[in-house]
PDB file of N, CA and C in Angstrom:
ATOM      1  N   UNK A   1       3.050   2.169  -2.336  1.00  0.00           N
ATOM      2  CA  UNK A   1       3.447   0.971  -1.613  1.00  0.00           C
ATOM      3  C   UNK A   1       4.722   0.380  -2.218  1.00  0.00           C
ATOM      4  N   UNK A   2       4.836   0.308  -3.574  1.00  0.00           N
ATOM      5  CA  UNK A   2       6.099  -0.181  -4.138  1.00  0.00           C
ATOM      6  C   UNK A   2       7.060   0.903  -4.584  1.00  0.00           C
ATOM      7  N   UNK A   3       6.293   2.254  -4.573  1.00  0.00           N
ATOM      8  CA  UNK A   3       7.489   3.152  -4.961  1.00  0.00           C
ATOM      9  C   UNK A   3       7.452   3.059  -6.309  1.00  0.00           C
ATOM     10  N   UNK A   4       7.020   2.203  -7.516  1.00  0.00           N
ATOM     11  CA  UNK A   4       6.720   1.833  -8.842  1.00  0.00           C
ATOM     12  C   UNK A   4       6.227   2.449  -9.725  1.00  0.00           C
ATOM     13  N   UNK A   5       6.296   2.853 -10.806  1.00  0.00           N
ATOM     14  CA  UNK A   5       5.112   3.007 -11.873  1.00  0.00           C
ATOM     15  C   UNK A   5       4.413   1.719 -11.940  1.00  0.00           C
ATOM     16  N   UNK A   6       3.035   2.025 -11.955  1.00  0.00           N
ATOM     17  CA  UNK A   6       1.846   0.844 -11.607  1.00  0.00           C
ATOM     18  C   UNK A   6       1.582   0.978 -13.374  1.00  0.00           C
ATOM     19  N   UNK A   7       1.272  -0.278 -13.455  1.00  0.00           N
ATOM     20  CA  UNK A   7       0.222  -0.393 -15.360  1.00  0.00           C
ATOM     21  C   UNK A   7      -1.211  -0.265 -15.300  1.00  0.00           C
ATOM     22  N   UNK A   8      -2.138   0.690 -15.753  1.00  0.00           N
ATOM     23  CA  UNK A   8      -3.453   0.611 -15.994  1.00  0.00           C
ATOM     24  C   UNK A   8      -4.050  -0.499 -16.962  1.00  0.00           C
ATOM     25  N   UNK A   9      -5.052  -1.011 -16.121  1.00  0.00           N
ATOM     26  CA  UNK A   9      -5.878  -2.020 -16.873  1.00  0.00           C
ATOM     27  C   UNK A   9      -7.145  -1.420 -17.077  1.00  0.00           C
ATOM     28  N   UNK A  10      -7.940  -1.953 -18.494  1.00  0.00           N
ATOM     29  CA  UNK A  10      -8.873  -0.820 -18.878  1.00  0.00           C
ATOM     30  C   UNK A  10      -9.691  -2.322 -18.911  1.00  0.00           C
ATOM     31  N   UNK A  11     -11.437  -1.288 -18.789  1.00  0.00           N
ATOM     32  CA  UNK A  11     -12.416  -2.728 -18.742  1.00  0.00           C
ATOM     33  C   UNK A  11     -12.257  -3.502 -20.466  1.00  0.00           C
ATOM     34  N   UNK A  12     -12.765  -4.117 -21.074  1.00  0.00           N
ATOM     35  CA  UNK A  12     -13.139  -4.878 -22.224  1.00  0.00           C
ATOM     36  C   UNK A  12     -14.655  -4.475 -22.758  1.00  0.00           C
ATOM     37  N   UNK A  13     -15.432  -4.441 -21.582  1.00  0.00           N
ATOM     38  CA  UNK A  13     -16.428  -3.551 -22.289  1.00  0.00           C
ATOM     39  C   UNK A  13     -17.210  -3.269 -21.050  1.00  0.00           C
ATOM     40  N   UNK A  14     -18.234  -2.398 -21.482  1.00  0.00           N
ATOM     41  CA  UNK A  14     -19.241  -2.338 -20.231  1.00  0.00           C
ATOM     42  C   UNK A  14     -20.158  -2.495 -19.733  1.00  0.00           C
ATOM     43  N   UNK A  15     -20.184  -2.570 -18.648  1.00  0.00           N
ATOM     44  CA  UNK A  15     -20.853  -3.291 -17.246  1.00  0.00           C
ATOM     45  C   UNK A  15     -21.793  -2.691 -16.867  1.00  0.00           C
ATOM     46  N   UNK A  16     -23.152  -2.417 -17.342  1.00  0.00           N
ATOM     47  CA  UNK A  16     -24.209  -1.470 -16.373  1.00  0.00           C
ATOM     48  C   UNK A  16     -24.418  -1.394 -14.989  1.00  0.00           C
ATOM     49  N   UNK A  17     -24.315  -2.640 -14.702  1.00  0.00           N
ATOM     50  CA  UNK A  17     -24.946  -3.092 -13.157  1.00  0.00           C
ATOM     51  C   UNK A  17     -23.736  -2.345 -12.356  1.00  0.00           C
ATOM     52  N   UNK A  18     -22.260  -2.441 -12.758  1.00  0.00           N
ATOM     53  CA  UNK A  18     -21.083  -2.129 -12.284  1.00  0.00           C
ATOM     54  C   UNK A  18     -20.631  -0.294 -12.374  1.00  0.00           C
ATOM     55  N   UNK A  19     -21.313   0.108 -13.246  1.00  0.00           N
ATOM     56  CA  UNK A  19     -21.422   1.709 -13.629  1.00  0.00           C
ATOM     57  C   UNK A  19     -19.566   1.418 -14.416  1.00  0.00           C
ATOM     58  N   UNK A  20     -19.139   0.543 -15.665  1.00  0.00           N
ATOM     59  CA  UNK A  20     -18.320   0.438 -15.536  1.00  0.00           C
ATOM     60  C   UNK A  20     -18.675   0.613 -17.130  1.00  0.00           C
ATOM     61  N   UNK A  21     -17.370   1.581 -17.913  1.00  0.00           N
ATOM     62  CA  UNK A  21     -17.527   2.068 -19.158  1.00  0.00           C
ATOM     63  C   UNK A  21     -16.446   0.991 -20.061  1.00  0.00           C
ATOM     64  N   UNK A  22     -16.502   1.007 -21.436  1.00  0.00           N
ATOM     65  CA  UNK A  22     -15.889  -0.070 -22.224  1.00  0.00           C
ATOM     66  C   UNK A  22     -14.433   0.870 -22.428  1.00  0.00           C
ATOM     67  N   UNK A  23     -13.272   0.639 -22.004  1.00  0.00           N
ATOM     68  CA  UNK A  23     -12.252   1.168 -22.299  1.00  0.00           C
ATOM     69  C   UNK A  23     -11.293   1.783 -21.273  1.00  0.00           C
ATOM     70  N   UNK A  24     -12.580   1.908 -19.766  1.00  0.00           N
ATOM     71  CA  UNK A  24     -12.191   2.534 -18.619  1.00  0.00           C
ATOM     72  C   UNK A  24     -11.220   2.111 -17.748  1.00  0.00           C
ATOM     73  N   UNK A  25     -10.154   2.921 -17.238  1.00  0.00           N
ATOM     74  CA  UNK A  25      -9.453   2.519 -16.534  1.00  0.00           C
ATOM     75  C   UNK A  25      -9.900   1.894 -15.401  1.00  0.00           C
ATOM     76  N   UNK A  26     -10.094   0.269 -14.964  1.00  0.00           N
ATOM     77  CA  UNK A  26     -10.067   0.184 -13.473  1.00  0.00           C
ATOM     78  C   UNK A  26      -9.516  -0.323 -12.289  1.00  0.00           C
ATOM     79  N   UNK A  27      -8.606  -0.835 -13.109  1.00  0.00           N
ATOM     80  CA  UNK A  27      -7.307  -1.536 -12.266  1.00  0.00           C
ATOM     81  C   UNK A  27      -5.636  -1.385 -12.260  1.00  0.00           C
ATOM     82  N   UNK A  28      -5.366  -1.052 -11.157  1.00  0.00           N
ATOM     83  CA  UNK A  28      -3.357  -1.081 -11.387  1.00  0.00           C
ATOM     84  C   UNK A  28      -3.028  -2.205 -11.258  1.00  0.00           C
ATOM     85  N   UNK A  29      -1.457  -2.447 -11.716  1.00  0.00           N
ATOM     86  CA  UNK A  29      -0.765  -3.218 -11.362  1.00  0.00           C
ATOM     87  C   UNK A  29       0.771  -3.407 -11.551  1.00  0.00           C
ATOM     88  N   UNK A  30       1.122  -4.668 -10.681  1.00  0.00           N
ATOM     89  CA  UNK A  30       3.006  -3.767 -10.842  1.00  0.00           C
ATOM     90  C   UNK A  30       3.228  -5.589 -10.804  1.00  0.00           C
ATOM     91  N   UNK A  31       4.407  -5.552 -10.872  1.00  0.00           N
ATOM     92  CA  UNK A  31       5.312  -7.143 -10.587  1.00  0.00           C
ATOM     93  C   UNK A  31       6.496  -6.389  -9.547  1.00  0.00           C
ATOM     94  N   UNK A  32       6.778  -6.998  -8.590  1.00  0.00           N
ATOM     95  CA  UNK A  32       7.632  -6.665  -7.715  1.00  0.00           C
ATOM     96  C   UNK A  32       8.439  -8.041  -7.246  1.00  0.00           C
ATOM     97  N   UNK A  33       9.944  -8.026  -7.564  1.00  0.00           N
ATOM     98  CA  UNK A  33      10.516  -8.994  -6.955  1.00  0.00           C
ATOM     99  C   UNK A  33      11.796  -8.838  -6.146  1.00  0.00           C
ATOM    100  N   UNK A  34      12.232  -9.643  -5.852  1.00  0.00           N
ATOM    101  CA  UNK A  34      13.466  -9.713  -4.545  1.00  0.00           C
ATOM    102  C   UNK A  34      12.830  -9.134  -3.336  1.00  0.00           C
ATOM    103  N   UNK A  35      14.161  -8.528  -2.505  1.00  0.00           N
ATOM    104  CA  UNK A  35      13.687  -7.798  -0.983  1.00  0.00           C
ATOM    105  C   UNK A  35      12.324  -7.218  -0.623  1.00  0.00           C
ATOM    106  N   UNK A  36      12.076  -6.401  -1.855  1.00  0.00           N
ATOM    107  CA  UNK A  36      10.954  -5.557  -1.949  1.00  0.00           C
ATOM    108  C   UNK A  36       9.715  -6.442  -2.216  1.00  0.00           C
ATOM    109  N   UNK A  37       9.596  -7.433  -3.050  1.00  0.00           N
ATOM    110  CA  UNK A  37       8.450  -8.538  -2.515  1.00  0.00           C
ATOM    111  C   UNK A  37       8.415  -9.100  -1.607  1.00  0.00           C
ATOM    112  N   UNK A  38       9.508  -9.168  -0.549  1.00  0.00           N
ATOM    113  CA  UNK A  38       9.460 -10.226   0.773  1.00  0.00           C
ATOM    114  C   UNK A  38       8.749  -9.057   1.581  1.00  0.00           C
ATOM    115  N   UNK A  39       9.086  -7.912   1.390  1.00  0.00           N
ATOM    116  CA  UNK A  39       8.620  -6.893   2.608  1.00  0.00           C
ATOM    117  C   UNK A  39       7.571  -6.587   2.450  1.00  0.00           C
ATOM    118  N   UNK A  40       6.774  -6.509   1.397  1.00  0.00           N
ATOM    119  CA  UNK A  40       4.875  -6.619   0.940  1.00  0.00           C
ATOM    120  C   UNK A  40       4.107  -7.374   1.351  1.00  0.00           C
ATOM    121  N   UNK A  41       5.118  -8.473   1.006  1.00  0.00           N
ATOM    122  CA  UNK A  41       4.172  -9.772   1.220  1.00  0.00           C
ATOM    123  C   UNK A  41       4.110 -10.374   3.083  1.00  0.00           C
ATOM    124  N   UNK A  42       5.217  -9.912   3.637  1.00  0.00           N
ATOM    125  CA  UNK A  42       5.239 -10.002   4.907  1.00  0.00           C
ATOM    126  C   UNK A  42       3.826  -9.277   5.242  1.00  0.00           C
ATOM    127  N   UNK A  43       4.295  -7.716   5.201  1.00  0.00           N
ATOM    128  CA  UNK A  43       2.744  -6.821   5.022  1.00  0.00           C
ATOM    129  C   UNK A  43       1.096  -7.516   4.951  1.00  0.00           C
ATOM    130  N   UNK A  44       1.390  -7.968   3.820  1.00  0.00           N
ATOM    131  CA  UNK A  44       0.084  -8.287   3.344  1.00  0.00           C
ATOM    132  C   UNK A  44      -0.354  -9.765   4.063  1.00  0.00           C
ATOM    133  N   UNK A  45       0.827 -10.757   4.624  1.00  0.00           N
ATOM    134  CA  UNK A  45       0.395 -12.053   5.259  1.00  0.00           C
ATOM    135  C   UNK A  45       0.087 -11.544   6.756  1.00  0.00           C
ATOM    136  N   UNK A  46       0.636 -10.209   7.742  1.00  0.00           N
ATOM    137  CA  UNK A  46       0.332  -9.872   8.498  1.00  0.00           C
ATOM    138  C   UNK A  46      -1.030  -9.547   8.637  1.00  0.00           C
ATOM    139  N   UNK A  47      -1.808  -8.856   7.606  1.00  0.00           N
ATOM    140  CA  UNK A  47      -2.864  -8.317   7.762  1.00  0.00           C
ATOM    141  C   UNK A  47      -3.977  -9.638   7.812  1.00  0.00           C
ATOM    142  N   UNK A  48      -3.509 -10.575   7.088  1.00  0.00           N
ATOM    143  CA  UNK A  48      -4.306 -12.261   7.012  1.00  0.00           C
ATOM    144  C   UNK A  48      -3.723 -12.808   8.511  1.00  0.00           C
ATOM    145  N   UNK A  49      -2.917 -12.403   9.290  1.00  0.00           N
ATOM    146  CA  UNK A  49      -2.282 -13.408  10.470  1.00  0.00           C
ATOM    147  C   UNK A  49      -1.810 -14.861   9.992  1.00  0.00           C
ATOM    148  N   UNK A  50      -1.462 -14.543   9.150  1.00  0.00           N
ATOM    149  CA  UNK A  50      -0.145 -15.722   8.573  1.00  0.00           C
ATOM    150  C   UNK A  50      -1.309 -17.223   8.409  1.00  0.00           C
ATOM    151  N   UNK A  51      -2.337 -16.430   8.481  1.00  0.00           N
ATOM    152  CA  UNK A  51      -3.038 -17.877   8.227  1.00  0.00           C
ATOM    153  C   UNK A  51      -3.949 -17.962   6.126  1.00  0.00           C
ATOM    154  N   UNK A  52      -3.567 -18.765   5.215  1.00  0.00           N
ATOM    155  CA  UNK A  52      -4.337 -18.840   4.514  1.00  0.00           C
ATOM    156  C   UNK A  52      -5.348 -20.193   4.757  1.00  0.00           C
ATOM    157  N   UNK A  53      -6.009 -19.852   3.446  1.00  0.00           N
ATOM    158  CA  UNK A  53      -7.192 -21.203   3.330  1.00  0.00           C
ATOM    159  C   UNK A  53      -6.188 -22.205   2.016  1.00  0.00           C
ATOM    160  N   UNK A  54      -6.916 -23.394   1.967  1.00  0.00           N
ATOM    161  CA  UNK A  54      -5.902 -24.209   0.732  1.00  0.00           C
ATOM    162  C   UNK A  54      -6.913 -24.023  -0.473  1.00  0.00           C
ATOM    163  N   UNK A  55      -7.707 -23.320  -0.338  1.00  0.00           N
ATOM    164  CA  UNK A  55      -8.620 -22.848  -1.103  1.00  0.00           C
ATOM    165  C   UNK A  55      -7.401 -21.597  -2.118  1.00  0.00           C
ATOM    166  N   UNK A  56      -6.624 -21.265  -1.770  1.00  0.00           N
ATOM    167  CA  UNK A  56      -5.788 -19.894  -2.064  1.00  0.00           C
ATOM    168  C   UNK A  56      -4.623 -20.638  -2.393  1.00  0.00           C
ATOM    169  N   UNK A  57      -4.248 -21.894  -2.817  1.00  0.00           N
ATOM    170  CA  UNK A  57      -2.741 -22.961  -3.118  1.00  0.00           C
ATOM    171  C   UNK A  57      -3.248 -22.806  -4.653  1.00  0.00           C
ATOM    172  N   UNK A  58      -2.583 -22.985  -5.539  1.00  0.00           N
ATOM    173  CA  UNK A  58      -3.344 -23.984  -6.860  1.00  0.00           C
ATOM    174  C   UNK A  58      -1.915 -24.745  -7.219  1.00  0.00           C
ATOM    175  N   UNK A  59      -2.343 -25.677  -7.678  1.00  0.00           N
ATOM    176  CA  UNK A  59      -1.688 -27.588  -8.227  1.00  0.00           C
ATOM    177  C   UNK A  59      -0.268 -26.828  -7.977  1.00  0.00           C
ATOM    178  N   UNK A  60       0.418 -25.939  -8.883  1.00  0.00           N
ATOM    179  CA  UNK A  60       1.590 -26.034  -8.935  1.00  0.00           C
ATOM    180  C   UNK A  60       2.150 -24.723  -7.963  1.00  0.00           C
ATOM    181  N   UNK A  61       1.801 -25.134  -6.044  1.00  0.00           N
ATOM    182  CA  UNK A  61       2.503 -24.670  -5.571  1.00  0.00           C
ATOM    183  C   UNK A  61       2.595 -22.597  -5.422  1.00  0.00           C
ATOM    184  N   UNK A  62       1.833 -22.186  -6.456  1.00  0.00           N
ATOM    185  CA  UNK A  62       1.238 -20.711  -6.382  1.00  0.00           C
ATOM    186  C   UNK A  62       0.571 -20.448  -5.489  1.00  0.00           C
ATOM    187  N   UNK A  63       0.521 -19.037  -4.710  1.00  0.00           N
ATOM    188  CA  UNK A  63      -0.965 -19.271  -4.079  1.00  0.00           C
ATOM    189  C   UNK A  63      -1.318 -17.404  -4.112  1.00  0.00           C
ATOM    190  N   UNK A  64      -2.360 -16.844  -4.136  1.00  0.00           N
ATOM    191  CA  UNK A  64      -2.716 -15.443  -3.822  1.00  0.00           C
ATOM    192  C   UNK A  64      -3.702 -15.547  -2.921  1.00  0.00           C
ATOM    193  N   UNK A  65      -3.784 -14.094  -2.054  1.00  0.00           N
ATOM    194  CA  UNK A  65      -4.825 -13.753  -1.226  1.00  0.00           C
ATOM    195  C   UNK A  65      -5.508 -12.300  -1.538  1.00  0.00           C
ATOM    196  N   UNK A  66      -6.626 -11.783  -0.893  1.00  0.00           N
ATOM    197  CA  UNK A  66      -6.711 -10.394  -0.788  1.00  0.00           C
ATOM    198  C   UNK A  66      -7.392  -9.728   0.546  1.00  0.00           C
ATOM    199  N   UNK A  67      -6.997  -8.619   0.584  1.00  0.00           N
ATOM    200  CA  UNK A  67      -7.357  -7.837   1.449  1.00  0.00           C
ATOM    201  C   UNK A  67      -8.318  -7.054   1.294  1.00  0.00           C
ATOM    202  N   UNK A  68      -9.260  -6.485   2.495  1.00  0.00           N
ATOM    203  CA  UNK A  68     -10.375  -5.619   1.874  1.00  0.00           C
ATOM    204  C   UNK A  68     -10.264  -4.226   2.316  1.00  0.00           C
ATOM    205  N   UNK A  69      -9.218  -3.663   2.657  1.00  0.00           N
ATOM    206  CA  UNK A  69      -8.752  -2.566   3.216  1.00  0.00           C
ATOM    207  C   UNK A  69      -6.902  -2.228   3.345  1.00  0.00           C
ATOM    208  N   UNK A  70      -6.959  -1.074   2.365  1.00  0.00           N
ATOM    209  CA  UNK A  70      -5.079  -0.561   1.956  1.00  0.00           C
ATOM    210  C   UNK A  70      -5.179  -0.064   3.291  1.00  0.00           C
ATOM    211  N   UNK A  71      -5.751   0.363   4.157  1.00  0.00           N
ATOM    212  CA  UNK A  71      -5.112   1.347   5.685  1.00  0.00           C
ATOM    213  C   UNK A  71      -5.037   0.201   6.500  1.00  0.00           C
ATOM    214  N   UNK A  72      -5.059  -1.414   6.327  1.00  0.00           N
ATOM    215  CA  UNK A  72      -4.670  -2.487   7.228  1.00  0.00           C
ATOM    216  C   UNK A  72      -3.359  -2.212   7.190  1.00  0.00           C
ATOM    217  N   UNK A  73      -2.607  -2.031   5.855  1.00  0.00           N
ATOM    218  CA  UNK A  73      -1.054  -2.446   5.691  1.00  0.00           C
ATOM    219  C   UNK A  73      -0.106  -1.091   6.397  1.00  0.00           C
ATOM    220  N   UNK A  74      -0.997  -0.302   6.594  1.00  0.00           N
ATOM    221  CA  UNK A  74      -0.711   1.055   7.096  1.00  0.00           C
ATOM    222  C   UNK A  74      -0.280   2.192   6.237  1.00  0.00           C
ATOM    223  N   UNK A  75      -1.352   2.462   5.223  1.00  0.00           N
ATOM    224  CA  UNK A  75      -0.933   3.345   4.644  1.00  0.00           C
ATOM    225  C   UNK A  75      -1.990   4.407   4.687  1.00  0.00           C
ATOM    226  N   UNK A  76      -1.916   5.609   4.438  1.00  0.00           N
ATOM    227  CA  UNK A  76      -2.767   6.709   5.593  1.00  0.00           C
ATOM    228  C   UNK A  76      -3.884   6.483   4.628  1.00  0.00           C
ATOM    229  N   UNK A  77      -4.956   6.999   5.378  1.00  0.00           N
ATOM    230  CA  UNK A  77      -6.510   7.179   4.604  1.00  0.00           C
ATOM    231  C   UNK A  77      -6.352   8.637   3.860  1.00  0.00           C
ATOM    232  N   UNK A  78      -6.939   8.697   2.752  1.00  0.00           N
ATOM    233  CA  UNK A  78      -6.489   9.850   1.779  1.00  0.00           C
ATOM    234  C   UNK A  78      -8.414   9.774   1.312  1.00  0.00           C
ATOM    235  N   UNK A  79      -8.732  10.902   1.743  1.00  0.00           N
ATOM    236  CA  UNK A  79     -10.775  11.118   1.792  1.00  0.00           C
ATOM    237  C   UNK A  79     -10.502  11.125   0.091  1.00  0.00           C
ATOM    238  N   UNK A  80      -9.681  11.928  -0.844  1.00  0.00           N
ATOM    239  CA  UNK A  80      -9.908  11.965  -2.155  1.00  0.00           C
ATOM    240  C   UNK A  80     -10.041  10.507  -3.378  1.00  0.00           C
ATOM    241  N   UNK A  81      -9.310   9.432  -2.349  1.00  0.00           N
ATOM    242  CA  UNK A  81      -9.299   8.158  -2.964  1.00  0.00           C
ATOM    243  C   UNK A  81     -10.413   7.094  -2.041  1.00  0.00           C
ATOM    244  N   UNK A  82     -10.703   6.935  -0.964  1.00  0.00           N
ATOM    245  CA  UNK A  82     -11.556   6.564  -0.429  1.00  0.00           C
ATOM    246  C   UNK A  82     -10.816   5.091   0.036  1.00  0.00           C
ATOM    247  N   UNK A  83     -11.320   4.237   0.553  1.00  0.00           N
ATOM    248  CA  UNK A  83     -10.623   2.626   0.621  1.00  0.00           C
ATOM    249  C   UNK A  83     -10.765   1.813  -0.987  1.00  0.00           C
ATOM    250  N   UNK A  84      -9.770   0.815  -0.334  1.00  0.00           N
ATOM    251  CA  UNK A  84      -9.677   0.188  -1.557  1.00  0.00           C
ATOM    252  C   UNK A  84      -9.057  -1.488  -1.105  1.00  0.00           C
ATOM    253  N   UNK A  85      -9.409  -2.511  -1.652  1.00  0.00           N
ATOM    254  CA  UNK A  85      -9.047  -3.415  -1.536  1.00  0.00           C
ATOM    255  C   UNK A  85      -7.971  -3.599  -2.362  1.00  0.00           C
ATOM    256  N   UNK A  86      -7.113  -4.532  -1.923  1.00  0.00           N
ATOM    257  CA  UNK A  86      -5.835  -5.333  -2.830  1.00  0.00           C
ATOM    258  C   UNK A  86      -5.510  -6.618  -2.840  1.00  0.00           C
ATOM    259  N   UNK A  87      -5.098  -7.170  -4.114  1.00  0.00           N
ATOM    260  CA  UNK A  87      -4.970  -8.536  -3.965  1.00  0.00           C
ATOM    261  C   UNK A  87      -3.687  -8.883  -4.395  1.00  0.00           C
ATOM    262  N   UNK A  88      -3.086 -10.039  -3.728  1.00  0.00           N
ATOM    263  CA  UNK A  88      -1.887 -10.279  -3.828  1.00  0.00           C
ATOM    264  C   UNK A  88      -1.851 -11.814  -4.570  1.00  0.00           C
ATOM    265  N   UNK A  89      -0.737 -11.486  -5.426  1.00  0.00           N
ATOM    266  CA  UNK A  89      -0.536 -13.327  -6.154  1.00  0.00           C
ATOM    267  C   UNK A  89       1.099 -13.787  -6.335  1.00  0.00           C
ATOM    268  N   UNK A  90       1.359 -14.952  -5.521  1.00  0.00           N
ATOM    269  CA  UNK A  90       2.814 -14.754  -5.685  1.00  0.00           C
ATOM    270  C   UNK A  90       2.895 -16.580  -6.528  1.00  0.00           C
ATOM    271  N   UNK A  91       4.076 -16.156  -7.490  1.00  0.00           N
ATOM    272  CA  UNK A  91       4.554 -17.392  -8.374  1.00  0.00           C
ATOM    273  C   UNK A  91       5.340 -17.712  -8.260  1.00  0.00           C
ATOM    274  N   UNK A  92       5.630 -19.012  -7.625  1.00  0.00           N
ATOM    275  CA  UNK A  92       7.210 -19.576  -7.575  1.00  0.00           C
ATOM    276  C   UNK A  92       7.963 -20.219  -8.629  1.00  0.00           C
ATOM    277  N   UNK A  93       9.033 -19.857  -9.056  1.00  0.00           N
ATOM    278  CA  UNK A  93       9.692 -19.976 -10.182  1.00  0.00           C
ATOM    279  C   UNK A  93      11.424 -19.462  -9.842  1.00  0.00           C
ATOM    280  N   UNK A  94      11.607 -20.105 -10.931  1.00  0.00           N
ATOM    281  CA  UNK A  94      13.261 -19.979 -10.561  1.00  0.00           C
ATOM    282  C   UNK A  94      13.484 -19.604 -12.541  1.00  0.00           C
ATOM    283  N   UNK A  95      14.329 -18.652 -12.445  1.00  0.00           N
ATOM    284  CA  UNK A  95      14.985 -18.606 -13.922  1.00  0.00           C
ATOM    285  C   UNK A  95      15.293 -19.746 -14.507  1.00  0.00           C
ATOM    286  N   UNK A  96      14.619 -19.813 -16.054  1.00  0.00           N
ATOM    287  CA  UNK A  96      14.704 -21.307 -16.447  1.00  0.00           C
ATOM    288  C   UNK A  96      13.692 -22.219 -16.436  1.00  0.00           C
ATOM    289  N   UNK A  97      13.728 -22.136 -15.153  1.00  0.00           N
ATOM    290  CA  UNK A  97      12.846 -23.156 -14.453  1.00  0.00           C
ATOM    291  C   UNK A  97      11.491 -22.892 -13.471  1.00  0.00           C
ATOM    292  N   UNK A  98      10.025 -24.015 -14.109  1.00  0.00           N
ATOM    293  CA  UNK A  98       8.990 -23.522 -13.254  1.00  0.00           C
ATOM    294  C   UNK A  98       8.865 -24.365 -12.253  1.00  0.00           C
ATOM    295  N   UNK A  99       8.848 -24.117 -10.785  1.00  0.00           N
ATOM    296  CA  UNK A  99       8.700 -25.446 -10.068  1.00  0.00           C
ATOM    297  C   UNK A  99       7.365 -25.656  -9.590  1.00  0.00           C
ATOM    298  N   UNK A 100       7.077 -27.396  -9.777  1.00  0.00           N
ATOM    299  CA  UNK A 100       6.001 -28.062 -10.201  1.00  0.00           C
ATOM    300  C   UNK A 100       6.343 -29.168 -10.489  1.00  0.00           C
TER     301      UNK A 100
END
């Protein structure tokens, strides 16, 4: 989706109920900014219909959402990875400066 090297996040420890091991990889993640965040995030507010909750704002003007399906944004179904949800968090800030 970003074209990126993504960062692996590993659990802290483990989770029985979750089948989730102490050390295990289970999450990516990337930071994406300029053009290439406007065109994701377009993506990703399409798949919401441009509508959030204010439940998804916090105090200083941030807000994230998520999705419960990567083949909303249109990216092909691949049987070896299965679906997957994604969540999006965007921070407004200016170099220097946090606005708030």
């Amino acid at each position: 989706l970003t074209k990126q090297k993504p960062i692996t996040s590993r659990a802290r420890y483990t989770v029985r109920t979750f089948g989730i091991r102490r050390n295990e990889e289970i999450s990516v993640h990337c930071t994406v900014r300029g053009p290439k965040a406007m065109e994701i995030l377009e993506k990703g507010l399409k798949v919401k219909e441009y509508e959030l909750k204010a439940s998804n704002f916090s105090t200083s003007g941030n807000f994230g959402f998520g999705i419960d399906e990567h083949i909303d944004l249109g990216l092909k179904y691949d049987p070896k990875i299965g679906i997957y949800g994604m969540d999006f968090y965007v921070v407004l800030a200016r170099p220097e400066y946090r606005v708030a």
